[in-house]
C-alpha atoms as a PDB file:
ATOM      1  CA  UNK A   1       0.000   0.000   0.000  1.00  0.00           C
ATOM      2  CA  UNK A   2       3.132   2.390   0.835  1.00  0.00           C
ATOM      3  CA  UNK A   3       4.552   1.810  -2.549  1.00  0.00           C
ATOM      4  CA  UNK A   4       1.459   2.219  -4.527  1.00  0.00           C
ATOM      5  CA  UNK A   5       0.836   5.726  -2.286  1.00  0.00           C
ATOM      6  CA  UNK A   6       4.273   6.890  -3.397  1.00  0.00           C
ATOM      7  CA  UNK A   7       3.573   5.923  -6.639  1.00  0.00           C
ATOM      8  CA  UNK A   8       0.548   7.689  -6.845  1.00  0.00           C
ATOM      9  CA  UNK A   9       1.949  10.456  -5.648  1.00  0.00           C
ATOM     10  CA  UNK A  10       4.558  10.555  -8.457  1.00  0.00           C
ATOM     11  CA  UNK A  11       1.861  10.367 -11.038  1.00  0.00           C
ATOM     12  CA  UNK A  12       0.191  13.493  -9.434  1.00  0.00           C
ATOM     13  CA  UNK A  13       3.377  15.679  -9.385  1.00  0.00           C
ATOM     14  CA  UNK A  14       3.938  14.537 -13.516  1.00  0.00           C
ATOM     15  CA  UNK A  15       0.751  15.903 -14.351  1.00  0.00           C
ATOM     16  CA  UNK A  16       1.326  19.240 -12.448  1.00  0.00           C
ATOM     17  CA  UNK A  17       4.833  19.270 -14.336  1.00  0.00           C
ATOM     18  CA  UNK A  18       3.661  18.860 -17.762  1.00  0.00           C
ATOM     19  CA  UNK A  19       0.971  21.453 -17.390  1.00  0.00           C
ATOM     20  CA  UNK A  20      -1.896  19.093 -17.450  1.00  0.00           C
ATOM     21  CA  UNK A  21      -3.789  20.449 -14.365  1.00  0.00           C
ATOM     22  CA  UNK A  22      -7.219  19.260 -15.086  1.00  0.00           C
ATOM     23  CA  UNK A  23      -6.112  15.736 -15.125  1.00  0.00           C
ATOM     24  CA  UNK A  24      -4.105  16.194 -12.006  1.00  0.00           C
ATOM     25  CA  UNK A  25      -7.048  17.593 -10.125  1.00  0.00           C
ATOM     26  CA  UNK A  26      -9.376  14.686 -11.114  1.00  0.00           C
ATOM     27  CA  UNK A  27      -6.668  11.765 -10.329  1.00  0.00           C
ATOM     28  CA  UNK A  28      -6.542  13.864  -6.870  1.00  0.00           C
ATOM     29  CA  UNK A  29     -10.057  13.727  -6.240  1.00  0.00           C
ATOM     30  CA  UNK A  30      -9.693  10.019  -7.700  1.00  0.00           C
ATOM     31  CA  UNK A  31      -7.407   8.619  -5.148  1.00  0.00           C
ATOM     32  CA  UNK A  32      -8.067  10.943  -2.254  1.00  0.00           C
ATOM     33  CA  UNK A  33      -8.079   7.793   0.156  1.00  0.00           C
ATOM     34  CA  UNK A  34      -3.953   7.989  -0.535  1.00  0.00           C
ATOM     35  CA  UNK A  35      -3.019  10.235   2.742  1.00  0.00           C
ATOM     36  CA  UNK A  36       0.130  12.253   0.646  1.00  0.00           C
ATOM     37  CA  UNK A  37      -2.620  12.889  -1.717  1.00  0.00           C
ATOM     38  CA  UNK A  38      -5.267  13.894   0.610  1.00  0.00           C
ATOM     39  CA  UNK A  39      -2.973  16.120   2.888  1.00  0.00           C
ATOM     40  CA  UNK A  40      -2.038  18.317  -1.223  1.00  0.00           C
ATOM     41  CA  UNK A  41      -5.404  17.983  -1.527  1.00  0.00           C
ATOM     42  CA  UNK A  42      -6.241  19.879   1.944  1.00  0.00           C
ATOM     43  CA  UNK A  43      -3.495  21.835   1.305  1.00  0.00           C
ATOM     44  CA  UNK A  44      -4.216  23.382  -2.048  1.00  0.00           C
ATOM     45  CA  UNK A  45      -7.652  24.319  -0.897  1.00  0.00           C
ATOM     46  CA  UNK A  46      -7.138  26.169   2.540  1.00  0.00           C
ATOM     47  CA  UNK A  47      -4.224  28.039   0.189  1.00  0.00           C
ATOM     48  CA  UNK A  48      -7.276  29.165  -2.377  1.00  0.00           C
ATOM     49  CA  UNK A  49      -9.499  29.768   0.745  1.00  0.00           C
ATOM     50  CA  UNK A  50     -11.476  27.203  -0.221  1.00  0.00           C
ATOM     51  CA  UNK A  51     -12.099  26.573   3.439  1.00  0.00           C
ATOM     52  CA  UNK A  52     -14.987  24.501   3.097  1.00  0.00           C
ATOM     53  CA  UNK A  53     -13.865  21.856   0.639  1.00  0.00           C
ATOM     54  CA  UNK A  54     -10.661  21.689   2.578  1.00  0.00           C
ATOM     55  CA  UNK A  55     -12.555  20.966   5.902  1.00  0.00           C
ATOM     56  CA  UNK A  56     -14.511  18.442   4.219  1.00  0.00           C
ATOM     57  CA  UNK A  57     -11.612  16.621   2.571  1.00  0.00           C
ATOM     58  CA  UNK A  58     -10.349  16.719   6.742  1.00  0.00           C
ATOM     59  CA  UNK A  59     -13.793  15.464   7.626  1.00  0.00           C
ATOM     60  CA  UNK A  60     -13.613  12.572   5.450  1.00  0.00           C
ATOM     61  CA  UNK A  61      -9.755  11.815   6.326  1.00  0.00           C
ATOM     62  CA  UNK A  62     -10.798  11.331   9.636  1.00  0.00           C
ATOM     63  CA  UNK A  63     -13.972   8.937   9.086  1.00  0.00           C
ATOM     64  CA  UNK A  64     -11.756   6.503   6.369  1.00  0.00           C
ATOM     65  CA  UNK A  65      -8.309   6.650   9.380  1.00  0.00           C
ATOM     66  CA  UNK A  66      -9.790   7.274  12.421  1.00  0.00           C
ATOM     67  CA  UNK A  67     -10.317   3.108  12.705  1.00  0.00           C
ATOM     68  CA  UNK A  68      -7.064   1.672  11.207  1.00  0.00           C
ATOM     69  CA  UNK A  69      -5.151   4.742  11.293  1.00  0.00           C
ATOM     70  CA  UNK A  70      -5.735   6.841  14.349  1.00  0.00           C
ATOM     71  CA  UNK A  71      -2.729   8.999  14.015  1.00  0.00           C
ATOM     72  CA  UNK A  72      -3.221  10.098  10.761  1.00  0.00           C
ATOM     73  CA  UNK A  73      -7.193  11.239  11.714  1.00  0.00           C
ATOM     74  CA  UNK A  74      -5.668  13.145  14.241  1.00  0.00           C
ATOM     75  CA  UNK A  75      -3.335  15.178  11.595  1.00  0.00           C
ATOM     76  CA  UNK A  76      -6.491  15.491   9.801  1.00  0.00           C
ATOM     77  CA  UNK A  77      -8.054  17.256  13.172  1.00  0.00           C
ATOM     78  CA  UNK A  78      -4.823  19.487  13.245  1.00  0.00           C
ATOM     79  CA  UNK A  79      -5.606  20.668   9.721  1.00  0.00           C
ATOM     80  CA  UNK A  80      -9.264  21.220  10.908  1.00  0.00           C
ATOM     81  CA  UNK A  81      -8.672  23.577  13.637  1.00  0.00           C
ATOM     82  CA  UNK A  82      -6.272  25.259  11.067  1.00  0.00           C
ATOM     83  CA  UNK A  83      -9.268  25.766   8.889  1.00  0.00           C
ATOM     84  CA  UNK A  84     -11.182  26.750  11.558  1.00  0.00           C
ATOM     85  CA  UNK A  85      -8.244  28.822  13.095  1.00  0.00           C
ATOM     86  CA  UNK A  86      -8.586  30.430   9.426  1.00  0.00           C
ATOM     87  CA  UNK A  87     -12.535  30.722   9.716  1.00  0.00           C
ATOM     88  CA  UNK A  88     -12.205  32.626  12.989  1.00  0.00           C
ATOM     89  CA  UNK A  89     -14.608  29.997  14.580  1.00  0.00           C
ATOM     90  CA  UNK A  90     -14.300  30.254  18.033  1.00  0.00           C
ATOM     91  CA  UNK A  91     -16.225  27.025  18.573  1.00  0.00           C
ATOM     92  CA  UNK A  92     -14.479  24.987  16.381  1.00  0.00           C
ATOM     93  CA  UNK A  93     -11.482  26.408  17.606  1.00  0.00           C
ATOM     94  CA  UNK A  94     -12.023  24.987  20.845  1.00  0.00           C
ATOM     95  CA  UNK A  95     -13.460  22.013  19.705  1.00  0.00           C
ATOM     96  CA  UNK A  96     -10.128  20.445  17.733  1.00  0.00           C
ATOM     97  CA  UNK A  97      -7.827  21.808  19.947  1.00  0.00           C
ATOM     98  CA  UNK A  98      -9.060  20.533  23.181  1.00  0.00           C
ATOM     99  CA  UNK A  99      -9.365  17.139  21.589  1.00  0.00           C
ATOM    100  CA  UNK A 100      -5.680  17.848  20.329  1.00  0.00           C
ATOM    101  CA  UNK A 101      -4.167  18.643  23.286  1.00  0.00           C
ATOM    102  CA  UNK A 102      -6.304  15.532  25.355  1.00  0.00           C
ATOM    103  CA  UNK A 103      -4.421  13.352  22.527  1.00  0.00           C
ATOM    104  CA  UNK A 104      -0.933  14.784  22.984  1.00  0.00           C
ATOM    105  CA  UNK A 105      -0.833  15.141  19.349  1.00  0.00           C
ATOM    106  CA  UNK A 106       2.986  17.022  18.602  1.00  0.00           C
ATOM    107  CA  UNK A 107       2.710  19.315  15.453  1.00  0.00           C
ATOM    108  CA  UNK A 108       2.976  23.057  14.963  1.00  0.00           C
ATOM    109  CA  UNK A 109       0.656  24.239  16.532  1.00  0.00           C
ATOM    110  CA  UNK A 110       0.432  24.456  20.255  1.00  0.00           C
ATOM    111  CA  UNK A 111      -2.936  23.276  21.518  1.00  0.00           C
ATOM    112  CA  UNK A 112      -2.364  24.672  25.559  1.00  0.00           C
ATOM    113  CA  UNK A 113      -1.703  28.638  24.080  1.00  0.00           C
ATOM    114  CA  UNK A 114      -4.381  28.495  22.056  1.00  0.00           C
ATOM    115  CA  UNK A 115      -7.067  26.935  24.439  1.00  0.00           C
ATOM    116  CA  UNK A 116      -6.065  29.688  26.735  1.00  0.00           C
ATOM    117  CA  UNK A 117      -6.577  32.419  23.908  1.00  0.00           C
ATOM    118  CA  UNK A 118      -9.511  31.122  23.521  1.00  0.00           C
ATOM    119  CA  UNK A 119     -11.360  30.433  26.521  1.00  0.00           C
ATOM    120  CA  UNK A 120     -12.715  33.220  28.793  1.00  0.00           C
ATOM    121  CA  UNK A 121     -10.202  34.251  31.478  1.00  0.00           C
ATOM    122  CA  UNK A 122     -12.626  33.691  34.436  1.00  0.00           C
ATOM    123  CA  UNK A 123     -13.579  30.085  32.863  1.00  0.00           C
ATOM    124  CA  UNK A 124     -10.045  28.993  32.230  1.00  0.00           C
ATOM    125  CA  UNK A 125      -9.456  26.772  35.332  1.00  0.00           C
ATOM    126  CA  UNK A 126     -12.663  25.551  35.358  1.00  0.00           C
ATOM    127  CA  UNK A 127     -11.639  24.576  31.519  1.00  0.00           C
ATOM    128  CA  UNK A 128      -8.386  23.336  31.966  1.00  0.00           C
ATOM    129  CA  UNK A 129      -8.785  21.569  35.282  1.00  0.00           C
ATOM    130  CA  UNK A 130     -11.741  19.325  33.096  1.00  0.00           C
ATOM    131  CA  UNK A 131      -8.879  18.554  30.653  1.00  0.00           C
ATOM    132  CA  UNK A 132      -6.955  17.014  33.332  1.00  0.00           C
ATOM    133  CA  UNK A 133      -9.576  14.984  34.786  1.00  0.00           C
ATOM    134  CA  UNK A 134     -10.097  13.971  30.717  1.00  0.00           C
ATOM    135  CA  UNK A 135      -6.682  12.815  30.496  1.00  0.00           C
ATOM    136  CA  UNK A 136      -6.849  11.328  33.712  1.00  0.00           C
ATOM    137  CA  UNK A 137      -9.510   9.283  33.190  1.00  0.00           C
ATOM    138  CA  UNK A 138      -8.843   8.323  29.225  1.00  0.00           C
ATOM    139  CA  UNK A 139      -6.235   5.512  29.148  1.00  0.00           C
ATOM    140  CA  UNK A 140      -5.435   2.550  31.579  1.00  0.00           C
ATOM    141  CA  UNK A 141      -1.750   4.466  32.131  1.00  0.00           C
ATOM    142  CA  UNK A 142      -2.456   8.400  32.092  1.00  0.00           C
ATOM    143  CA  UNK A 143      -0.171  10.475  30.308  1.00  0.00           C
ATOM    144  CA  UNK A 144       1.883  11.456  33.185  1.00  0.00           C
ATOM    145  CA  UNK A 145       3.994  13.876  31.194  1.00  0.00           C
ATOM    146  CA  UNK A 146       1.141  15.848  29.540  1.00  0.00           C
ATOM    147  CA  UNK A 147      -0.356  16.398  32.886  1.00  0.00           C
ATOM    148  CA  UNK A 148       2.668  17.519  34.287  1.00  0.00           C
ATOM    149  CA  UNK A 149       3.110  19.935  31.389  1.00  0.00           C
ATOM    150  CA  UNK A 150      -0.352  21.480  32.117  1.00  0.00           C
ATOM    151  CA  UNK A 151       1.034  21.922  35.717  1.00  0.00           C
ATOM    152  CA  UNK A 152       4.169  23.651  34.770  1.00  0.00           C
ATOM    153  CA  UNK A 153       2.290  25.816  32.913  1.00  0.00           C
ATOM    154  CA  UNK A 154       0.053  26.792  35.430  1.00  0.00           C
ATOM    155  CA  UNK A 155       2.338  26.813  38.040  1.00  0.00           C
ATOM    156  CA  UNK A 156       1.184  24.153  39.801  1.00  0.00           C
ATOM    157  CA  UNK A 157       3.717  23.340  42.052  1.00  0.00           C
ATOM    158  CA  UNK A 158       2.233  21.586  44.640  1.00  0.00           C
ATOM    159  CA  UNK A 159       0.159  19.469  42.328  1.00  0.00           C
ATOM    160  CA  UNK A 160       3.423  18.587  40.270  1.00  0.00           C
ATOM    161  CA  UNK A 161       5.213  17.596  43.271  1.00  0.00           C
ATOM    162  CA  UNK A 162       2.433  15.230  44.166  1.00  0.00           C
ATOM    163  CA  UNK A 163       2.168  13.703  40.757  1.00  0.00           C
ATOM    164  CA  UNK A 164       6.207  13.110  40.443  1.00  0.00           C
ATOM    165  CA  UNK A 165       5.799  11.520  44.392  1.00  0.00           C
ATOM    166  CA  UNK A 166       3.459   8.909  43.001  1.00  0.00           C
ATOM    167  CA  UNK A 167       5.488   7.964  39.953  1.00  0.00           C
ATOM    168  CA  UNK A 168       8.312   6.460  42.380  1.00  0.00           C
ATOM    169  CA  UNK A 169      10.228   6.527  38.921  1.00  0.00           C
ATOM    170  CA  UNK A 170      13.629   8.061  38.838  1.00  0.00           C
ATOM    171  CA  UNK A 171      13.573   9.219  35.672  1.00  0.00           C
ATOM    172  CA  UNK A 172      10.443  11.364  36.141  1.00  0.00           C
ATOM    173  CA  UNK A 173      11.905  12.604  39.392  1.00  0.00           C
ATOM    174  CA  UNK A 174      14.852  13.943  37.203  1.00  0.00           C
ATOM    175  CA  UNK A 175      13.122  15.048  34.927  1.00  0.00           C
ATOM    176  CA  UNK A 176      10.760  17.365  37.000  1.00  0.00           C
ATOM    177  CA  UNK A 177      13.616  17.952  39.466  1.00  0.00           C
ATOM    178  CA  UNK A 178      14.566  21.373  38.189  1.00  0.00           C
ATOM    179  CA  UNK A 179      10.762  22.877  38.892  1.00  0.00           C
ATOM    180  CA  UNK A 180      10.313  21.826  42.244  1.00  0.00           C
ATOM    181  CA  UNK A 181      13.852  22.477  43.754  1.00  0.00           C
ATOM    182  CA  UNK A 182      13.149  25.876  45.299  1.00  0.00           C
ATOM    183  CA  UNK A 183      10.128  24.540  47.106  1.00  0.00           C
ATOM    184  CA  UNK A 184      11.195  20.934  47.829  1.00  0.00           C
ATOM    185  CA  UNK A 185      14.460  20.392  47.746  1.00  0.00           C
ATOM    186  CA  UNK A 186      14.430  17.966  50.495  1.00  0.00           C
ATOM    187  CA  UNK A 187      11.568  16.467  49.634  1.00  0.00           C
ATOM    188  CA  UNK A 188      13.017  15.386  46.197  1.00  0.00           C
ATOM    189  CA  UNK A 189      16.059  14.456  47.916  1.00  0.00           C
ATOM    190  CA  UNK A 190      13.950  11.733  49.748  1.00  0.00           C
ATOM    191  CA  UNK A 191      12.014  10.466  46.732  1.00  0.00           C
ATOM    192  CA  UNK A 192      15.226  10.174  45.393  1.00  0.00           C
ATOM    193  CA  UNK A 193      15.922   8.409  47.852  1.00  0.00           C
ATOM    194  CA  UNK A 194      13.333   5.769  47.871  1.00  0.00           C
ATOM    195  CA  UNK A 195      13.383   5.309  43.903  1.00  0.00           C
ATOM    196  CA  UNK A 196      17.002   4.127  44.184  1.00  0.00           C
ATOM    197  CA  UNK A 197      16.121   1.445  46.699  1.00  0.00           C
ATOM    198  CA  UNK A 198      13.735   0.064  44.231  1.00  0.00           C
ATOM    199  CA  UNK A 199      15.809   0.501  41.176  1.00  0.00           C
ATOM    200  CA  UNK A 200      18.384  -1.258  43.007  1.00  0.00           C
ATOM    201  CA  UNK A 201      16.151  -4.523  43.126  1.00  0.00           C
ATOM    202  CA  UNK A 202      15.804  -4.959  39.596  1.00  0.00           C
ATOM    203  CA  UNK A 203      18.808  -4.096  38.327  1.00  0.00           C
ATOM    204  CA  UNK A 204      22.846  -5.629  38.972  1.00  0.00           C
ATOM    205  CA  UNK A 205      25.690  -4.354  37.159  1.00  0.00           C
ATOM    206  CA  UNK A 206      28.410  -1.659  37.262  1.00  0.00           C
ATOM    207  CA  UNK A 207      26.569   0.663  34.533  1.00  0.00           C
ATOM    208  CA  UNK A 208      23.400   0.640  37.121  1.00  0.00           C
ATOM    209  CA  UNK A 209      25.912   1.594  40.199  1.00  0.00           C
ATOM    210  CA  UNK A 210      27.690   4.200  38.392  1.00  0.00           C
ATOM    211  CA  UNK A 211      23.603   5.699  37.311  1.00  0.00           C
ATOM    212  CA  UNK A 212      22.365   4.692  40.737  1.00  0.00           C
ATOM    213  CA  UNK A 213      25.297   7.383  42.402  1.00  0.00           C
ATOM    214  CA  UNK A 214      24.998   9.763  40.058  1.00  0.00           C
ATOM    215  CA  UNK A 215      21.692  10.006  41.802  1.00  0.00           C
ATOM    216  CA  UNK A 216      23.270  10.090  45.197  1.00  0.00           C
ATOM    217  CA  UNK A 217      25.563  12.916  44.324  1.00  0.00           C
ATOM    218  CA  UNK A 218      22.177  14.820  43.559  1.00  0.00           C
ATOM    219  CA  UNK A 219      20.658  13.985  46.823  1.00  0.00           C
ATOM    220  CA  UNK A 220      24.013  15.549  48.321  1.00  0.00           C
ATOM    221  CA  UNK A 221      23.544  18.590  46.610  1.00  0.00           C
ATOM    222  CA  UNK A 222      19.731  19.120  46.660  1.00  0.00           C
ATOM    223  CA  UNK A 223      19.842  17.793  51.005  1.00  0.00           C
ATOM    224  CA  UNK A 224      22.752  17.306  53.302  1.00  0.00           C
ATOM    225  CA  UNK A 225      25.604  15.381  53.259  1.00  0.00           C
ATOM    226  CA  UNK A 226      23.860  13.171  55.837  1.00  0.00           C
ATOM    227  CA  UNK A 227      21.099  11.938  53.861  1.00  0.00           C
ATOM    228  CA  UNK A 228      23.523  10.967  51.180  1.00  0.00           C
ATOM    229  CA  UNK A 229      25.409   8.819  53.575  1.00  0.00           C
ATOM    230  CA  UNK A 230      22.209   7.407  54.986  1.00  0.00           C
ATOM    231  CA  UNK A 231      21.643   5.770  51.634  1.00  0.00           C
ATOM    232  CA  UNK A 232      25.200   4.411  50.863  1.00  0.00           C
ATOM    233  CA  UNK A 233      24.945   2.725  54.025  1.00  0.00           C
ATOM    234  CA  UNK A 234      21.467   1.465  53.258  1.00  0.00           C
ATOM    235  CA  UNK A 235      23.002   0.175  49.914  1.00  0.00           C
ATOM    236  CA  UNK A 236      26.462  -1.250  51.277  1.00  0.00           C
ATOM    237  CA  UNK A 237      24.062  -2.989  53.897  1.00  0.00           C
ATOM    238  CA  UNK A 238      21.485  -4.237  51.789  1.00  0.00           C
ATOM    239  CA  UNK A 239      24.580  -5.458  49.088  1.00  0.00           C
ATOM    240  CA  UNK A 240      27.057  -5.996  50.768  1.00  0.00           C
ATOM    241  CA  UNK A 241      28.159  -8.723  48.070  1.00  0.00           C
ATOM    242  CA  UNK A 242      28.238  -6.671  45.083  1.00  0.00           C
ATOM    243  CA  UNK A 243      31.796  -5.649  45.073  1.00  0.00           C
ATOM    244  CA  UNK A 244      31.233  -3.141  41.991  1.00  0.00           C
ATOM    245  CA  UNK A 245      28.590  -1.238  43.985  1.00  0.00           C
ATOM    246  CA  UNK A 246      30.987  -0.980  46.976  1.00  0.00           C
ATOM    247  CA  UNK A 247      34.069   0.054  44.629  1.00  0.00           C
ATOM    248  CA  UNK A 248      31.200   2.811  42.879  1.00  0.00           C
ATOM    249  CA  UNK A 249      29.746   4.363  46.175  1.00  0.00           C
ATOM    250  CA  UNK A 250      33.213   4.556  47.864  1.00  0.00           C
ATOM    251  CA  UNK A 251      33.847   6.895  44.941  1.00  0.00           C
ATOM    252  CA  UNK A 252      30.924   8.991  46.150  1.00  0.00           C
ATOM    253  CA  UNK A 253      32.341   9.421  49.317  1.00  0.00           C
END
C-alpha cells in the first residue's frame, strides 16, 4: 500500500509538471483515500481559501483513518482547527484543539496557548482543570507527562510535586527535578531516595551503580551530606556482596 501511495503520488506531481492540471485535479479527487494525496489535496484548498472543501476533505480523512489509522485522523483534526483557526470559529477552535491537546498530538501548533486564547479568562481553570480529569480518566496508564506539562504551565507546584511523588520513577523525578527544587528540595532528595532502593532490586551491574550514584551525588547537593550517607549505608548494607557497587559508592564518598 506504501509503494502504490508513493507511486501515486509521483503520477500526481507529472501531471502538475507537464501542465496538465485538469487531469491532475481529477486523479486527486480520484485517489483521495492515498493520505500524501489527501494532505495536497487539503493543502491546495485552505491556500485558495477554499475553506470549506478543505474541511470536508479533513472530515472525510478522519472517518476513512480514524479506525485503522488513528494517528493520521488526528493530523487530519490538526488541519481542521487550522481551517477553523482560518474561519475565525471560536467554537471549532475549541473544539479540535481541546481534543488535540487531550491526545498529545505534537505538530505546529500548540494546543495549551491556544485553548487559553480562547477560553474566557474567568472560565479557564474551570476549563483546563476538566482537561486534566479527561486525560486522567482516558487511558489505563495516564499520560503522566502531559499532565505535568499542564502543571508547569500553570504553576502548579504543589500538584506537580504530588504527581512526580506517586510515579516512584527516577527518571520522572529527574526530569521534574529542576521545577520543584526551590520549594522541595528535600523532599526530592527523599524520593530520590526511595526510587534508588527500588531501582536497586531490579537491576545488577556496574553501569546501574555508576547511574544509581549519580543520583546520590544529587541527593548531596539538593539535602545534606547526611542523607547521602544514609543511603550508601542502606546500599552497602542491603549489598554488601556486590563488590562493583561498593568500589562505585566509595567513589561517592
Amino acid at each position: 500500500d506504501f509503494e502504490i501511495e508513493n507511486l501515486q503520488n509521483i503520477k500526481y506531481d507529472i501531471l502538475l509538471k507537464i501542465k496538465r492540471e485538469d487531469e491532475a485535479e481529477k486523479f486527486l479527487e480520484q485517489n483521495i483515500k492515498n493520505s500524501q494525496l489527501r494532505r495536497r489535496a487539503i493543502q491546495n484548498e485552505y491556500e485558495k481559501k477554499n475553506f470549506e472543501k478543505a474541511a470536508i476533505l479533513a472530515k472525510d480523512g478522519v472517518s476513512v483513518d480514524m479506525k485503522s489509522k488513528p494517528g493520521l485522523a488526528l493530523e487530519w483534526y490538526d488541519w481542521l482547527l487550522k481551517i477553523a483557526k482560518a474561519q475565525k470559529d471560536n467554537i471549532r477552535i475549541i473544539e479540535y484543539a481541546r481534543l488535540l491537546l487531550i491526545e498529545n498530538f505534537t505538530r505546529e501548533q500548540d494546543y495549551y496557548q491556544i485553548l487559553k486564547n480562547s477560553i474566557e479568562p474567568e472560565k479557564w481553570v474551570e476549563f483546563i482543570e476538566a482537561i486534566v480529569s479527561d486525560i486522567s480518566k482516558q487511558k489505563r496508564y495516564p499520560d503522566i507527562n502531559l499532565i505535568a506539562s499542564i502543571y508547569i504551565k500553570e504553576k502548579w507546584w504543589e500538584r506537580l510535586f504530588d504527581l512526580v511523588k506517586r510515579s516512584k520513577s527516577l527518571y520522572t523525578i529527574e526530569q521534574y527535578e529542576k521545577h520543584l527544587t526551590k520549594n522541595y528540595a528535600h523532599e526530592i532528595a527523599d524520593l530520590y531516595s526511595d526510587g534508588i532502593k527500588i531501582y536497586m532490586e531490579n537491576n545488577v551491574g556496574r553501569k546501574h551503580y555508576q547511574h544509581v550514584c549519580n543520583y546520590i551525588r544529587k541527593i548531596k547537593k539538593l539535602s545534606t551530606k547526611e542523607k547521602s550517607t544514609q543511603i550508601i549505608t542502606y546500599l552497602k548494607t542491603k549489598y554488601p556482596t556486590r563488590r562493583a557497587l561498593i568500589e562505585e559508592l566509595s567513589n561517592v564518598e
